[in-house]
Protein backbone atom coordinates (compact mmCIF):
# COMPACT_ATOMS: atom_id res chain seq x y z
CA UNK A 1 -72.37 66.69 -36.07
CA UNK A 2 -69.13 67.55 -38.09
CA UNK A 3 -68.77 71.12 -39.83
CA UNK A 4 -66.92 71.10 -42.94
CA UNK A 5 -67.62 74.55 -43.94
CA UNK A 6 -64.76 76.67 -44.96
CA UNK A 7 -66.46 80.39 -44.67
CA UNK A 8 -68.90 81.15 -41.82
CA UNK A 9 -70.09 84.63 -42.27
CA UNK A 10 -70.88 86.43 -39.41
CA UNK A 11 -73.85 88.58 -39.50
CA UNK A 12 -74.96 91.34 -36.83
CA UNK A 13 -78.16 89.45 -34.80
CA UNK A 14 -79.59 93.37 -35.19
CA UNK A 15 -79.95 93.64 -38.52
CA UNK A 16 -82.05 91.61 -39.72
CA UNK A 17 -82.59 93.34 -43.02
CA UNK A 18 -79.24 91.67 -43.89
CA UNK A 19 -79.66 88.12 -42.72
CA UNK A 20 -81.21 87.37 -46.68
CA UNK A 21 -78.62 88.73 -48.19
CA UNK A 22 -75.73 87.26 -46.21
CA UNK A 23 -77.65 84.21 -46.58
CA UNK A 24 -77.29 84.43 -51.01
CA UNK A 25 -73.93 85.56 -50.43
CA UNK A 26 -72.69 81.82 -50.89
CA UNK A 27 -71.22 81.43 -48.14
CA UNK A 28 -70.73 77.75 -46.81
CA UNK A 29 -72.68 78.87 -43.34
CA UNK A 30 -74.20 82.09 -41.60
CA UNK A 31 -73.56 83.04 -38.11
CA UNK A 32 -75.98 85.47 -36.66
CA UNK A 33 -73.86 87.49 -33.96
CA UNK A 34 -75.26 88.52 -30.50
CA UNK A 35 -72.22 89.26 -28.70
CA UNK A 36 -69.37 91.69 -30.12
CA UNK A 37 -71.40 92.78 -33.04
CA UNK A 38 -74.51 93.90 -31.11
CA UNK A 39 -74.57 96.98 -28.92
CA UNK A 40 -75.66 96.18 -25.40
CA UNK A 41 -78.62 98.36 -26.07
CA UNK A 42 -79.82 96.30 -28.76
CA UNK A 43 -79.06 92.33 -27.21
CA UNK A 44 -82.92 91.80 -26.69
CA UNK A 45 -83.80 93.10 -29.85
CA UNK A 46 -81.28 91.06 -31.82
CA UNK A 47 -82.26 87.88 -29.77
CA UNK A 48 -85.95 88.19 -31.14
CA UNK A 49 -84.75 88.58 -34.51
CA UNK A 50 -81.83 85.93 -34.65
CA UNK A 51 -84.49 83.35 -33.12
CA UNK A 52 -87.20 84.43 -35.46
CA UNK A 53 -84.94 83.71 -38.53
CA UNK A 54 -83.64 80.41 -37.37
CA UNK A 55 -86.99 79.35 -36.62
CA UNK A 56 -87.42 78.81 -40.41
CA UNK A 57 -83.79 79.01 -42.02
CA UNK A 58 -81.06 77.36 -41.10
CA UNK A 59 -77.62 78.99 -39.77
CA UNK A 60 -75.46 79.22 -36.57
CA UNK A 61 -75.57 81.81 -33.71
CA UNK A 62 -73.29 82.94 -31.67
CA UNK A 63 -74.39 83.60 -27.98
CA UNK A 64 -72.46 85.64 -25.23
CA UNK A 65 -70.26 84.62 -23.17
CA UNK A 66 -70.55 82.61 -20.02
CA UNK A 67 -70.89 84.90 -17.27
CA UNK A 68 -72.38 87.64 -19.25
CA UNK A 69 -75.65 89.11 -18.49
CA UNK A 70 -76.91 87.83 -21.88
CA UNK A 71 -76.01 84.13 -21.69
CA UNK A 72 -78.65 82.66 -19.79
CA UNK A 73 -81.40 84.39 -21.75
CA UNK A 74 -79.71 83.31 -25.07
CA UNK A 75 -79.23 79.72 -24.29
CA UNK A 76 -83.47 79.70 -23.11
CA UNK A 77 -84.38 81.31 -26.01
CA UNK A 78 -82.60 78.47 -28.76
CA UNK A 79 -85.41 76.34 -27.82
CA UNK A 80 -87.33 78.15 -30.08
CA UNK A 81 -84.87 78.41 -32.93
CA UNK A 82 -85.92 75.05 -34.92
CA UNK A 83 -83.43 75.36 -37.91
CA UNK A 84 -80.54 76.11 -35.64
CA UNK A 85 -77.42 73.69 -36.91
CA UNK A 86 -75.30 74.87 -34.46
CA UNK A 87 -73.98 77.32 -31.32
CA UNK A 88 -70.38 79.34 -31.24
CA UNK A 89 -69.32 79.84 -27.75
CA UNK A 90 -67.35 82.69 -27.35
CA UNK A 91 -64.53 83.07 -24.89
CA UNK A 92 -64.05 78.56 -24.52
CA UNK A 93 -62.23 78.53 -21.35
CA UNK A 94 -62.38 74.66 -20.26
CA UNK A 95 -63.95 71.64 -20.94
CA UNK A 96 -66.39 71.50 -17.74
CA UNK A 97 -67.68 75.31 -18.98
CA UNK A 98 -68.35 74.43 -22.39
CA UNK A 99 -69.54 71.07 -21.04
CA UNK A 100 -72.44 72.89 -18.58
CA UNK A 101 -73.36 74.70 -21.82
CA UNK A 102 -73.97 71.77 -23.77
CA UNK A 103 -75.80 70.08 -21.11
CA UNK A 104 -78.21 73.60 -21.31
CA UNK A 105 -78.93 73.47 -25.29
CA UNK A 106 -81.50 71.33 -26.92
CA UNK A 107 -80.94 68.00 -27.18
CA UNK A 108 -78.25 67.21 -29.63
CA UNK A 109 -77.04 70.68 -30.56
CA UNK A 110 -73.25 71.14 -31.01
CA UNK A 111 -71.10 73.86 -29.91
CA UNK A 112 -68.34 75.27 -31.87
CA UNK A 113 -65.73 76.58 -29.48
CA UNK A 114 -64.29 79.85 -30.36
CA UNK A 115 -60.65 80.23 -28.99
CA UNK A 116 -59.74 83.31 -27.89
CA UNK A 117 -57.60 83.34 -25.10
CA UNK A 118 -54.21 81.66 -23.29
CA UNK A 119 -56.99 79.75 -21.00
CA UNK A 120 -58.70 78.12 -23.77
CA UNK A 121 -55.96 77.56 -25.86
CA UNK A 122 -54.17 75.26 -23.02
CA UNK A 123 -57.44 73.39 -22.43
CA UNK A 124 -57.83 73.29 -26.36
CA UNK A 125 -56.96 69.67 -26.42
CA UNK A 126 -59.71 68.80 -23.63
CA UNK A 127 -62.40 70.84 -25.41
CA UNK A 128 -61.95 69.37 -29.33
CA UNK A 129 -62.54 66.03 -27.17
CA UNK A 130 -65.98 66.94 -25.60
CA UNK A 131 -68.41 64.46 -27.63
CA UNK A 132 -70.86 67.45 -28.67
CA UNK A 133 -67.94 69.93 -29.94
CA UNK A 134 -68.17 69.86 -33.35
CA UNK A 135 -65.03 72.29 -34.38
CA UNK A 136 -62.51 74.78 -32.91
CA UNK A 137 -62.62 78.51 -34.43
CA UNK A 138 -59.79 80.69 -33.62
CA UNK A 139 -60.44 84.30 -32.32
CA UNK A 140 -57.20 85.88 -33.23
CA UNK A 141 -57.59 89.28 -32.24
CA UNK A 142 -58.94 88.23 -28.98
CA UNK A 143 -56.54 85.99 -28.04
CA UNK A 144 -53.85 88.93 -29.30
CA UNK A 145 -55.55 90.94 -27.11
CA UNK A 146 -55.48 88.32 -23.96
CA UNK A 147 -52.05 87.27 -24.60
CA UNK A 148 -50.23 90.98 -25.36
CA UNK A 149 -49.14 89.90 -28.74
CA UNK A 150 -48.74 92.37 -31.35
CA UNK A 151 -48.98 90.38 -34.65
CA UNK A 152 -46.99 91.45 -37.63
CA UNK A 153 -49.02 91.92 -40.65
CA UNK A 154 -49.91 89.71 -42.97
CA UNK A 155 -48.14 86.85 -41.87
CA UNK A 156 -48.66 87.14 -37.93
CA UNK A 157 -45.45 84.81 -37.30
CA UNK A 158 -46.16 85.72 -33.75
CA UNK A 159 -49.39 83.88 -33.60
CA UNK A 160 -47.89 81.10 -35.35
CA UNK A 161 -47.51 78.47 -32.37
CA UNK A 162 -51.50 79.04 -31.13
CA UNK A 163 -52.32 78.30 -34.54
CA UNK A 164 -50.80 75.22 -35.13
CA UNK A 165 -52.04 74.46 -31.78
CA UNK A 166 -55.36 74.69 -32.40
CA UNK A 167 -54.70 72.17 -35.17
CA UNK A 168 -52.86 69.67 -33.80
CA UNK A 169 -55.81 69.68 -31.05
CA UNK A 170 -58.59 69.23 -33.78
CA UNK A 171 -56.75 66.36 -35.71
CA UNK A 172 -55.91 64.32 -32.65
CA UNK A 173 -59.68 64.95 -31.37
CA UNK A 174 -61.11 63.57 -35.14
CA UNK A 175 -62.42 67.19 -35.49
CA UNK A 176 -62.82 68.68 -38.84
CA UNK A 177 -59.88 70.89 -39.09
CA UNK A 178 -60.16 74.47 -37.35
CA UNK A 179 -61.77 77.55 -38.87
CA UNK A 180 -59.06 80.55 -38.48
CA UNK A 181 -60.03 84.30 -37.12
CA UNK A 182 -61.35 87.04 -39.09
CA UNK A 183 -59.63 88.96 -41.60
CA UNK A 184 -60.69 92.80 -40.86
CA UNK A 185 -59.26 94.37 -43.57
CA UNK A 186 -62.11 95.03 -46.08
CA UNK A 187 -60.51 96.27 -48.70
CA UNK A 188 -57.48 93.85 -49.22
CA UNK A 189 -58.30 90.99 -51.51
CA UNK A 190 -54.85 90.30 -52.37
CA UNK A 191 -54.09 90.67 -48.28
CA UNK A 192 -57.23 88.00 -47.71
CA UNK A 193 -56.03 85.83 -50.27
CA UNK A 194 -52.35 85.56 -48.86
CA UNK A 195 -53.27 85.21 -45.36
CA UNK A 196 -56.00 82.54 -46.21
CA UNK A 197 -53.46 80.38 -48.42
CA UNK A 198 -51.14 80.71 -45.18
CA UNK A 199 -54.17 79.55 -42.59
CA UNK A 200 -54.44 76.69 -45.17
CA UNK A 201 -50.51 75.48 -45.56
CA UNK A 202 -51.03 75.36 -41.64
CA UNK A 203 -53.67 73.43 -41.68
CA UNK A 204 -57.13 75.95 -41.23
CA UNK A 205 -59.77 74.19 -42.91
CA UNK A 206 -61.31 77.80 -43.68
CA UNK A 207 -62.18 80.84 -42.04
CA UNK A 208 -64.67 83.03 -40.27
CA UNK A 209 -65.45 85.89 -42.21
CA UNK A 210 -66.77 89.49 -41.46
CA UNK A 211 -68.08 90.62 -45.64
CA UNK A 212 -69.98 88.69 -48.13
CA UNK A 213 -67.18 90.22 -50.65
CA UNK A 214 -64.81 87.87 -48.24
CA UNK A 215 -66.40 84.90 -49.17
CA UNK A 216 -65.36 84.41 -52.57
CA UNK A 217 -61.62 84.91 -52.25
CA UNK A 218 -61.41 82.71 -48.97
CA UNK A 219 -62.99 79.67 -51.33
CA UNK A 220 -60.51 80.32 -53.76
CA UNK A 221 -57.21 80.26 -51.16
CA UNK A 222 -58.81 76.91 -49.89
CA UNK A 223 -58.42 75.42 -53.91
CA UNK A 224 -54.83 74.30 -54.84
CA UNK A 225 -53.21 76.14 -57.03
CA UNK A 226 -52.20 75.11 -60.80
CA UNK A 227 -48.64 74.26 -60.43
CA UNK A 228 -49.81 72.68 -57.21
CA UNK A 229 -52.96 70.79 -59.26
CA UNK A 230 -49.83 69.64 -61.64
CA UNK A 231 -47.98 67.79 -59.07
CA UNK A 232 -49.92 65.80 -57.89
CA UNK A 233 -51.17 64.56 -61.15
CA UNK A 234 -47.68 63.63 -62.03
CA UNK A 235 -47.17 61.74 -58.84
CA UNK A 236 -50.48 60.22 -59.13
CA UNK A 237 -49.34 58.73 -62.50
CA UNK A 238 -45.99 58.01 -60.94
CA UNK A 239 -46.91 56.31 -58.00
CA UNK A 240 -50.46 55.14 -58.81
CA UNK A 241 -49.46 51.63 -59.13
CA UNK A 242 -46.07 51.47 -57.13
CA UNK A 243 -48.38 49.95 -54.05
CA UNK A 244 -46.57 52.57 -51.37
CA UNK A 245 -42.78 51.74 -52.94
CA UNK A 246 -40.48 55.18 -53.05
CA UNK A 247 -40.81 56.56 -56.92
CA UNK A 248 -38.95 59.98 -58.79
CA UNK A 249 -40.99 62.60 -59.61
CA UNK A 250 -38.90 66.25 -60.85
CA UNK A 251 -36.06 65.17 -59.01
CA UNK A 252 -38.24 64.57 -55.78
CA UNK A 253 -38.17 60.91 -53.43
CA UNK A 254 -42.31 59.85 -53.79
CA UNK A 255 -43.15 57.57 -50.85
CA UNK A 256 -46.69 56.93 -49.26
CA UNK A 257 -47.01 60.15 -47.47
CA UNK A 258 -46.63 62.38 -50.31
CA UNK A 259 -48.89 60.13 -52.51
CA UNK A 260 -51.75 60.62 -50.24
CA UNK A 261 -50.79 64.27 -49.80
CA UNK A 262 -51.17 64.35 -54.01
CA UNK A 263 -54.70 62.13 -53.61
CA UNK A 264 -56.30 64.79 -51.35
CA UNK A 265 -55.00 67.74 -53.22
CA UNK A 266 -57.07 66.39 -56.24
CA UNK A 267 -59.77 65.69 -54.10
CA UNK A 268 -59.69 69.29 -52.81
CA UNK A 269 -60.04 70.75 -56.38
CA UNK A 270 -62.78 68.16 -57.65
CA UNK A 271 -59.99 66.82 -60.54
């Protein structure tokens, strides 16, 4: 199964009072949490009430990590969880480990692998080419954390090479392309909306997302922009019907690679 979402909002597998509304908040999917979001207090209780909701509406969960003393129980109780499109693994490590978690999920279900350290990373390629992983997801801050990087806000040039990484790995798998890390300041639209246009100009096909009031903005970095909506209309016209021959457009050399670059921008904002 291929995920094409750009936003998946996560949603803490406690609090269920909010699963509705993060559910209207039109976001593309939503990912009930059980591991970092829940207190380990509270990982039975938001279990029951993760399962309970995806018995009847559909969403994502993420489970806890292999080797936690959550996993098991998690995995067992997705049997019961008949809308369930899908399972984030936190912490993908290797192909065999995300492999022995497949094999443990009801028949069919994908796992999305969630990236967030050097381990994973270097076995990214392997993973993007297990037959039930249907998309990478970057943990940023984890993998920060794993690696000692300090990333310099907002452009995090230092995280730059796992990125593109994580891309390359996707494409050459056939996987949609990868959903980047969270953006954790709240309160920083035009922050969001700069670091989401970057994740896209490196190829991100979206973003996980921590607030419905994310979800909006993130849509909007993932639509070309007008001047960018512009060019490609004029090398549409220009090249159109030059069957893949080298045309001027502003001063620029056209060839096939930049007219299919123009095609999917127009696809990307519905012209």
């Amino acid at each position: 199964m291929r995920f094409s979402a750009r936003t998946m909002l996560f949603v803490p597998g406690d609090r269920p009072e909010r699963f509705a509304k993060a559910a209207s908040s039109g976001a593309d999917a939503v990912l009930l949490d059980l591991e970092d979001a829940v207190p380990e207090g509270n990982k039975a209780r938001a279990r029951e009430a993760a399962v309970a909701w995806l018995a009847r509406s559909p969403g994502l969960v993420r489970v806890n990590a292999v080797g936690s003393p959550w996993h098991a129980a998690d995995l067992a109780a997705l049997a019961e969880a008949g809308a369930l499109r899908g399972v984030v693994l936190p912490k993908s490590s290797t192909a065999p480990q995300v492999a022995a978690v497949i094999e443990r999920l009801p028949h069919g279900m994908p796992v999305l692998a969630l990236v967030e350290n050097a381990i994973g990373l270097r076995e990214a390629a392997a993973i993007a080419g297990l037959p039930r992983v249907g998309r990478l997801l970057f943990g940023s801050i984890d993998y920060a954390l794993d690696t000692g990087i300090t990333p310099s806000e907002p452009d995090e040039p230092e995280l730059l090479w796992a990125r593109s990484a994580l891309v390359n790995a996707s494409r050459a798998a056939g996987l949609p392309a990868p959903l980047d890390g969270v953006f954790t300041h709240l309160d920083d639209p035009v922050g969001l909306e700069s670091s989401s246009r970057r994740s896209r100009a490196l190829g991100f096909g979206g973003r996980l997302c921590v607030h419905p009031r994310q979800i909006a903005t993130v849509h909007h970095a993932w639509q070309p922009g007008d001047d960018e909506i512009r060019w490609a209309r004029r090398v549409v016209r220009a090249g159109g019907d030059s069957d893949g021959a080298a045309v001027r457009v502003d001063g620029q050399m056209v060839d096939l690679p930049l007219l299919r670059r123009a095609r999917r921008v127009l696809a990307l904002a519905g012209a």
